[in-house]
Each structure stands twice: as C-alpha cells, then as structure tokens.
Protein backbone atom coordinates (compact mmCIF):
# COMPACT_ATOMS: atom_id res chain seq x y z
CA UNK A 1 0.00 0.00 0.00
CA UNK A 2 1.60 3.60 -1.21
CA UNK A 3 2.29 5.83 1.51
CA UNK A 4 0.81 9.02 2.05
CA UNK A 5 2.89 12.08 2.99
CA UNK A 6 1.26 14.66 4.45
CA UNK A 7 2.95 18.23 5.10
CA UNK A 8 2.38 19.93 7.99
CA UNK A 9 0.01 22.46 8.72
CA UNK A 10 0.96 26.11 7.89
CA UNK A 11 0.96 28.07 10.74
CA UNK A 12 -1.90 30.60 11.12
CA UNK A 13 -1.41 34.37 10.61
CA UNK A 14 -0.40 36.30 13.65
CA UNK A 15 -1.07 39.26 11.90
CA UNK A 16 -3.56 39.66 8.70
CA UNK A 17 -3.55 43.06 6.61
CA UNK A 18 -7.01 42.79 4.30
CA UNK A 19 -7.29 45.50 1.33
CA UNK A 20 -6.11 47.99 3.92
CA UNK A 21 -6.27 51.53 2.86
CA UNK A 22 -4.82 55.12 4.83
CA UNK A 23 -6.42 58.08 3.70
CA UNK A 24 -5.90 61.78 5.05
CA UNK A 25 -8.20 63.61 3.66
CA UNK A 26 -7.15 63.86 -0.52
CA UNK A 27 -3.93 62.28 0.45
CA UNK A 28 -3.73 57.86 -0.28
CA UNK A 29 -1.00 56.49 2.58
CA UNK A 30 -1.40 53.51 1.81
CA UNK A 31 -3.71 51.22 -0.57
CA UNK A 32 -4.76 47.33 -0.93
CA UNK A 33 -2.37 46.36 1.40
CA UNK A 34 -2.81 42.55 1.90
CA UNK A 35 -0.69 40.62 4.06
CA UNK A 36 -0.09 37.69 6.78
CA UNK A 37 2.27 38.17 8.56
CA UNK A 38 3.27 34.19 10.27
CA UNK A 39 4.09 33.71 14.28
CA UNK A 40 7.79 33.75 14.98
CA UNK A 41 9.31 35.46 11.77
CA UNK A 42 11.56 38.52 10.80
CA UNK A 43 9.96 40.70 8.80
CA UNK A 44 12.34 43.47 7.40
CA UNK A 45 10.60 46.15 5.85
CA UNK A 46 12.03 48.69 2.98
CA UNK A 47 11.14 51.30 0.71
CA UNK A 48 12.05 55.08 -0.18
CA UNK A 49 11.27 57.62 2.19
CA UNK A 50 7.45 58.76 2.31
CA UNK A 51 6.12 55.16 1.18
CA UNK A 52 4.10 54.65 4.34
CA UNK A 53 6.28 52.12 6.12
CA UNK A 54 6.19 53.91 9.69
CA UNK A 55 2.01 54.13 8.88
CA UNK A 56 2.26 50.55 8.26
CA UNK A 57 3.81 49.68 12.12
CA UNK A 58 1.37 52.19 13.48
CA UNK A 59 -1.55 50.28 12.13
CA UNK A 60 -0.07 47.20 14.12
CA UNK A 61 0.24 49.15 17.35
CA UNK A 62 -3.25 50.81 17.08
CA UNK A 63 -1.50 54.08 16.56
CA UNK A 64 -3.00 54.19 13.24
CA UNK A 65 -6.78 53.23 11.99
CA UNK A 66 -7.37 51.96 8.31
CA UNK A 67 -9.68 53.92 6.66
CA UNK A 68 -11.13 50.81 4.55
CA UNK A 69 -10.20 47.74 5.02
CA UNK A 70 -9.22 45.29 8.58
CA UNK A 71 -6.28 44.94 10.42
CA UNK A 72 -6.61 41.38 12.74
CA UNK A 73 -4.45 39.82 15.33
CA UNK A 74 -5.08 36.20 15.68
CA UNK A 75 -8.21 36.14 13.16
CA UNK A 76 -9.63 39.07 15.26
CA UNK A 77 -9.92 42.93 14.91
CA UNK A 78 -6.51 44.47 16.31
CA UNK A 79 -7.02 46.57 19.69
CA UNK A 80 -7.30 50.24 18.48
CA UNK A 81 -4.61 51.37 21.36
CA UNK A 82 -1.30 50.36 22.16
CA UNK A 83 -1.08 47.10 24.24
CA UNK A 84 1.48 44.75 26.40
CA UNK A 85 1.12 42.74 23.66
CA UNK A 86 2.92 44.64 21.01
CA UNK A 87 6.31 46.53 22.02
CA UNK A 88 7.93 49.23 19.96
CA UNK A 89 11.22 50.71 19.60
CA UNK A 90 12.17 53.65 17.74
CA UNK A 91 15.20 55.38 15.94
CA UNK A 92 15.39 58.26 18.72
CA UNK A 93 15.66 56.64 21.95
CA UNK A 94 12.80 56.39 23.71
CA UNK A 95 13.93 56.17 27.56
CA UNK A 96 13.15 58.27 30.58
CA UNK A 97 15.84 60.58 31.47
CA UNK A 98 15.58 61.45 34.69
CA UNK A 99 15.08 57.32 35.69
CA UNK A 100 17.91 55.03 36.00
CA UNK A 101 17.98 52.15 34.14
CA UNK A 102 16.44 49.90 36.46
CA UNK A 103 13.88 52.30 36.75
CA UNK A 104 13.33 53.07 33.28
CA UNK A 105 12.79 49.05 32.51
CA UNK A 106 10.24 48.91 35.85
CA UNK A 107 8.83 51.69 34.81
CA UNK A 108 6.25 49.82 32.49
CA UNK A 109 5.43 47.10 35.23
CA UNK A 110 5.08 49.03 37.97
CA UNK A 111 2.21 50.56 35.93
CA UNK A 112 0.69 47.40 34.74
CA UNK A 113 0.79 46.70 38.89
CA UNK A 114 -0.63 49.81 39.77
CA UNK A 115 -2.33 51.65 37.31
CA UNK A 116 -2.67 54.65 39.77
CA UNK A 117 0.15 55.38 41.23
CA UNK A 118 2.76 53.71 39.44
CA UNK A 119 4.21 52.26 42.10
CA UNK A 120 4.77 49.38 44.24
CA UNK A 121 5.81 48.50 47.61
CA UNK A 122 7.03 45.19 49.63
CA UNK A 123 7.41 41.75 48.07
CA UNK A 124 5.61 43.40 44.58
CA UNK A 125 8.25 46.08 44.29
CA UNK A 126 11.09 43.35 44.56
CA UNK A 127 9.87 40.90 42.22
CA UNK A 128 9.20 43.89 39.90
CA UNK A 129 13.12 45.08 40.07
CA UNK A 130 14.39 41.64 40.12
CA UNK A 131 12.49 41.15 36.76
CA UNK A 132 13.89 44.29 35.47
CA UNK A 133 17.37 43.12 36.85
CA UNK A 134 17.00 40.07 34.80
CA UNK A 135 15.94 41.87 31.54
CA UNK A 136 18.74 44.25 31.43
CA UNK A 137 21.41 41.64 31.96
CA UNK A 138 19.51 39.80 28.68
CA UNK A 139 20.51 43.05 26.98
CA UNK A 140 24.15 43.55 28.10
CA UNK A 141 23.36 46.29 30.81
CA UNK A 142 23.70 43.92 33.91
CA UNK A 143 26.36 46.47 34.93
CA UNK A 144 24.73 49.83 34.31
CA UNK A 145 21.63 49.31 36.53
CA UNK A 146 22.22 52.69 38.36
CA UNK A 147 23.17 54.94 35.57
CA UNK A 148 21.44 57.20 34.11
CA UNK A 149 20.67 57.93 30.16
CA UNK A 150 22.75 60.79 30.14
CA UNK A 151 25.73 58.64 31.21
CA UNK A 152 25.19 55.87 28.20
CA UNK A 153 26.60 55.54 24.78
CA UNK A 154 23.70 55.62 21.86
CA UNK A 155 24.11 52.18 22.05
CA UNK A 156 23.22 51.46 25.24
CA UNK A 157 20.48 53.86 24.90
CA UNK A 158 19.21 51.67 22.28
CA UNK A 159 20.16 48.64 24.47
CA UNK A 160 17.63 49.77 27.42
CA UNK A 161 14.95 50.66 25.07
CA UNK A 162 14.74 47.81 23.65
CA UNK A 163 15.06 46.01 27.47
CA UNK A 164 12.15 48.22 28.05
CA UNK A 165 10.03 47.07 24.81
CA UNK A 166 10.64 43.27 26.61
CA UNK A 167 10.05 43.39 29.62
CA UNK A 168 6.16 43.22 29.43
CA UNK A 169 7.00 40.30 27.33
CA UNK A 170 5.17 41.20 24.29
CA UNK A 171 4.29 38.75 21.17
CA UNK A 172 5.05 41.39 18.66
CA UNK A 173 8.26 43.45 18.46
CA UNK A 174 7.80 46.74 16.24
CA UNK A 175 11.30 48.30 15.49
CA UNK A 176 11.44 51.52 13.76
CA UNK A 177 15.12 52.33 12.08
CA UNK A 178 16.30 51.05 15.39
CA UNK A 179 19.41 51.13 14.51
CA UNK A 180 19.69 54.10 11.52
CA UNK A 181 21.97 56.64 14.27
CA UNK A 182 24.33 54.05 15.71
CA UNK A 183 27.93 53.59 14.35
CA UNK A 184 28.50 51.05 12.01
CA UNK A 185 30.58 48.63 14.76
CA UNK A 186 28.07 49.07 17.22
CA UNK A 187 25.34 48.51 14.39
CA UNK A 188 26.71 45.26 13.96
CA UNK A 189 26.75 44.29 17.77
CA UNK A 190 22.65 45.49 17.72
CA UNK A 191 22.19 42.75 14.97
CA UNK A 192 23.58 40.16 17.24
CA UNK A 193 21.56 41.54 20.22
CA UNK A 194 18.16 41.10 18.24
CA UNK A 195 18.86 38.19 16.82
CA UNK A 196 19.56 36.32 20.30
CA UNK A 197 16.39 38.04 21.49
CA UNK A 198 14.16 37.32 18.73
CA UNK A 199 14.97 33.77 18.61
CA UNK A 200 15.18 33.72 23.05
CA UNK A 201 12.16 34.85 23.31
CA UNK A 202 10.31 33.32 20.62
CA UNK A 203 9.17 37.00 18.99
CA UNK A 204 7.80 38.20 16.09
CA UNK A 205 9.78 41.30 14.67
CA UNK A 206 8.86 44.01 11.71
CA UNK A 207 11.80 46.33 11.51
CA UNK A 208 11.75 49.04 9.10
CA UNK A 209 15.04 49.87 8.09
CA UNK A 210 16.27 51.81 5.08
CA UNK A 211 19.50 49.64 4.94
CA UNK A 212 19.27 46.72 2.12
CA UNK A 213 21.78 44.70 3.75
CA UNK A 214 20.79 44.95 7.27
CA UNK A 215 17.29 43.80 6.03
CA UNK A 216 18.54 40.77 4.08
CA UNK A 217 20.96 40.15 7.12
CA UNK A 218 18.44 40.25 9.97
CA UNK A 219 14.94 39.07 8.06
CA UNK A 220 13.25 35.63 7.27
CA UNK A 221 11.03 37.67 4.61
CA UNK A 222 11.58 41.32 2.97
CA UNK A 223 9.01 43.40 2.40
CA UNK A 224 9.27 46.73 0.15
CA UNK A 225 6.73 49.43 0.18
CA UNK A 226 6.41 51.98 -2.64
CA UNK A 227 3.84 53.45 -5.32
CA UNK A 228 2.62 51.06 -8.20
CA UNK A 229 1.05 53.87 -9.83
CA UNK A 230 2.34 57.87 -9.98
CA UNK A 231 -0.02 60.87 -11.18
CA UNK A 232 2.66 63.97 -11.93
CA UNK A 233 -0.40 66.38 -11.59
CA UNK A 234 -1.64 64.81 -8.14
CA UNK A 235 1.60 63.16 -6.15
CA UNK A 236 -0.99 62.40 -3.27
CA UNK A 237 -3.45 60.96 -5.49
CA UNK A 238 -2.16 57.07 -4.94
CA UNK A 239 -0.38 55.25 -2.15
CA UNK A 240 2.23 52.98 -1.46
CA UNK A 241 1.43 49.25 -1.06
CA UNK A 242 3.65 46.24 -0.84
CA UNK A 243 5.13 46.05 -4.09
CA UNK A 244 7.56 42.92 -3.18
CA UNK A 245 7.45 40.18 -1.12
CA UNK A 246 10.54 38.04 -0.46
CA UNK A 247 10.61 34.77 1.58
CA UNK A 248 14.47 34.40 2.26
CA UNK A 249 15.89 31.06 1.71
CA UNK A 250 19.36 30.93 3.58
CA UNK A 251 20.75 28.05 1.67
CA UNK A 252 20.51 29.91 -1.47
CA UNK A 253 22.86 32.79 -0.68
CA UNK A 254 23.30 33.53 -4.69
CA UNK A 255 19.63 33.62 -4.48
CA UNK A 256 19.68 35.94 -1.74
CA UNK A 257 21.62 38.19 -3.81
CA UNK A 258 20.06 38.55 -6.27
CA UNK A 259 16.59 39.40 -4.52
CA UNK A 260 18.50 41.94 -3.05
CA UNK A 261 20.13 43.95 -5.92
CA UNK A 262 16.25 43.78 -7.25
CA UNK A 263 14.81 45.10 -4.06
CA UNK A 264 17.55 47.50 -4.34
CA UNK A 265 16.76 48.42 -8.00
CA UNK A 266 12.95 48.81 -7.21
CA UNK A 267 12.87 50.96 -4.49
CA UNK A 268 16.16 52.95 -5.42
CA UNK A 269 17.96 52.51 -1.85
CA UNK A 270 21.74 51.84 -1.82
CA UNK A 271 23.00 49.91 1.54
CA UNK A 272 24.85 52.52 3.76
CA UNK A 273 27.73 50.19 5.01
CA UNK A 274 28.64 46.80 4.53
CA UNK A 275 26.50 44.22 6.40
CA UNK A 276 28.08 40.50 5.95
CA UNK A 277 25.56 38.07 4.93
C-alpha cells in the first residue's frame, strides 16, 4: 500500500492586513495592502522615504486606523490602542531621562501593577526590580543598573529601550530604524543583540530599516513598500502598497543576492555600510 505524505500544517497568521487603505483627507497612505504576517518570523521592511512604512507599524500598534479595510491579530480585529502585547522601539531613543535604568525598565510594570500610582511597595516592588534586573542583563546592561541615560553611549540607549520594549513580554516586536543613528561597529553588535532576542524569546519582529543589507541580514522575509502607480499632476493621489514580497531562503545565498540587488533596483535605496551576509 503507497504511503501518504502529508505536510504539515501552515501556521496561522499572527497578523492579517485585508485590502487595507490610509487616507488623510485627498492624500492615499497607503492602498490594498494585503498581508499575513506568520508567528515567529523577521519581517524586514524597505522602501524610499514617504512610502508609508512607519504608517504601516502604526496600524499594528493601534497608533494608526485603516480607513477601509481590517487589520486582525489572531483572526480578530486588532485593539485600536497600544497594548502589552505589542512593544515598539524607535530610531530616537525612547527612555526616561531622569530614571535610572532599572527604573526606566520597571517603569512599564510598575504601571501594569498599579495603574494609579505607578508604584509598588514590599514583596511586589522586589519581584518587579528583580524582573527588570534580569531583563537588562539579557541586553548587556547587567552592569549599568544605576546609571542614568545621560551617562550611556547611543548604544546602550538603544540597548535599554529595547530592554524596556521586553520586559512586558510582548508577542510582537515593532522596530522603527532602530538602529539608523548608531555607528556602524556598534550597528553590527545590535544585529547580534536582536537576533539572540528574537529567537530567546520566541518573537515576532517588523523592523523598518532603510539599509538593504541589514534587512537581508536580519529578516526571514523582505518586504518593500512603494507606489505602483504615480499621477505627476496629483503626487498624493495614490499610495504605497507592498510592491515585493521576499521569503528568504538561507541556503541559497546567490539567491539571496540577487533578490537583493532587485529590491535595491525597485525601491532605489543603496546599503549605507557593509552588512556580511
């Protein structure tokens, strides 16, 4: 009797995009944007400047509203606010200055613990800082618990925001040019960070970037985002959907290469530095 091979199931859509549109006004964002986005992968997201690719991760947040169109989160209509569930980090470092960095990275549980004071006391307060402890040594601050912003490099900056984004242990990680004002040696230190997160803690990452290499170095899929269709007379007229779609395949690195001089020719972006593969 033959034997039957069966494959195994495709993992549902964390995230689903369906015929999403982002209108201000006269103004198109965004149009018939149509996406899953799968549990667990990288997505690296590219495209000139202006092509809605910051709109795009502000839809996922709840930042953002689609003006046509649904936005779900496990088959069901994405919260229309920020959540625990979803953490974000940005280019410009978003940590609290006058807060040290233990404080900065408690700062977001004390306020899930009391959401009227922000603050905790007894047994609560020392679970909350050993937790905070724990997430900063995953980041590489386990020695800079007591220093302030002010006192950091940029990329420790970077380091306890994104320390910060963990720590309510969200399913989705949002990065926004995370990495666009570092130096290029630190840069390359972030990428190992991130990487040893994502796969640690089992998260699911869309990082816009404007670097080519970076996103065919960090991703498991590359997305660009730019306009299909141009009107001279009305700029604003259309908007910028995704206009490529690349699965990566890391046994194929000639393959790799070649997606990525044709991501590069489509949306006109040059890599900045040299990002090994």
């Amino acid at each position: 009797m033959a034997q039957v091979l069966t494959m195994p199931p495709r993992p549902a859509a964390l995230l689903s995009f369906e015929e999403v549109w982002v209108e201000y006004g006269d103004k198109v964002v965004l149009e018939r944007v149509s996406l899953q986005i799968a549990p667990q992968s990288f997505v690296s997201i590219v495209g000139p400047s202006g092509a809605g690719k910051s709109t795009f991760l502000r839809l996922i947040t709840g930042q953002e509203q689609p003006t046509r169109g649904r936005v779900l989160m496990d088959g069901a209509p994405a919260c229309d606010e920020p959540g625990p569930e979803r953490g974000v980090v940005f280019q410009r470092y978003s940590v609290f200055p006058h807060l040290s960095a233990l404080d900065n990275v408690a700062f977001g549980l004390n306020c899930a613990g009391s959401p009227l004071l922000g603050r905790l006391f007894g047994a609560r307060r020392r679970a909350v800082r050993e937790e905070a402890a724990a997430m900063l040594e995953a980041v590489g601050l386990q020695d800079a618990r007591e220093i302030y912003p002010s006192q950091m490099s940029g990329g420790m900056q970077q380091r306890l925001a994104i320390a910060q984004a963990l720590v309510r242990h969200p399913r989705v990680l949002l990065l926004d040019e995370p990495f666009g004002a570092l130096d290029p040696g630190i840069r390359l230190d972030m990428h190992e960070l991130i990487l040893g997160l994502w796969q640690r803690h089992t998260l699911t990452i869309l990082m816009v970037t404007h670097d080519i290499k970076e996103a065919f170095k960090l991703g498991t899929r590359v997305l660009a985002f730019d306009k299909r269709r141009r009107d001279p007379q009305a700029p604003h007229r259309y908007g910028a959907t995704a206009v490529y779609d690349f699965l990566l395949d890391r046994k194929s690195p000639l393959g790799v290469l070649s997606e990525m001089e044709a991501v590069q020719d489509i949306v006109g972006i040059a890599p900045s530095f040299d990002v090994p593969l």
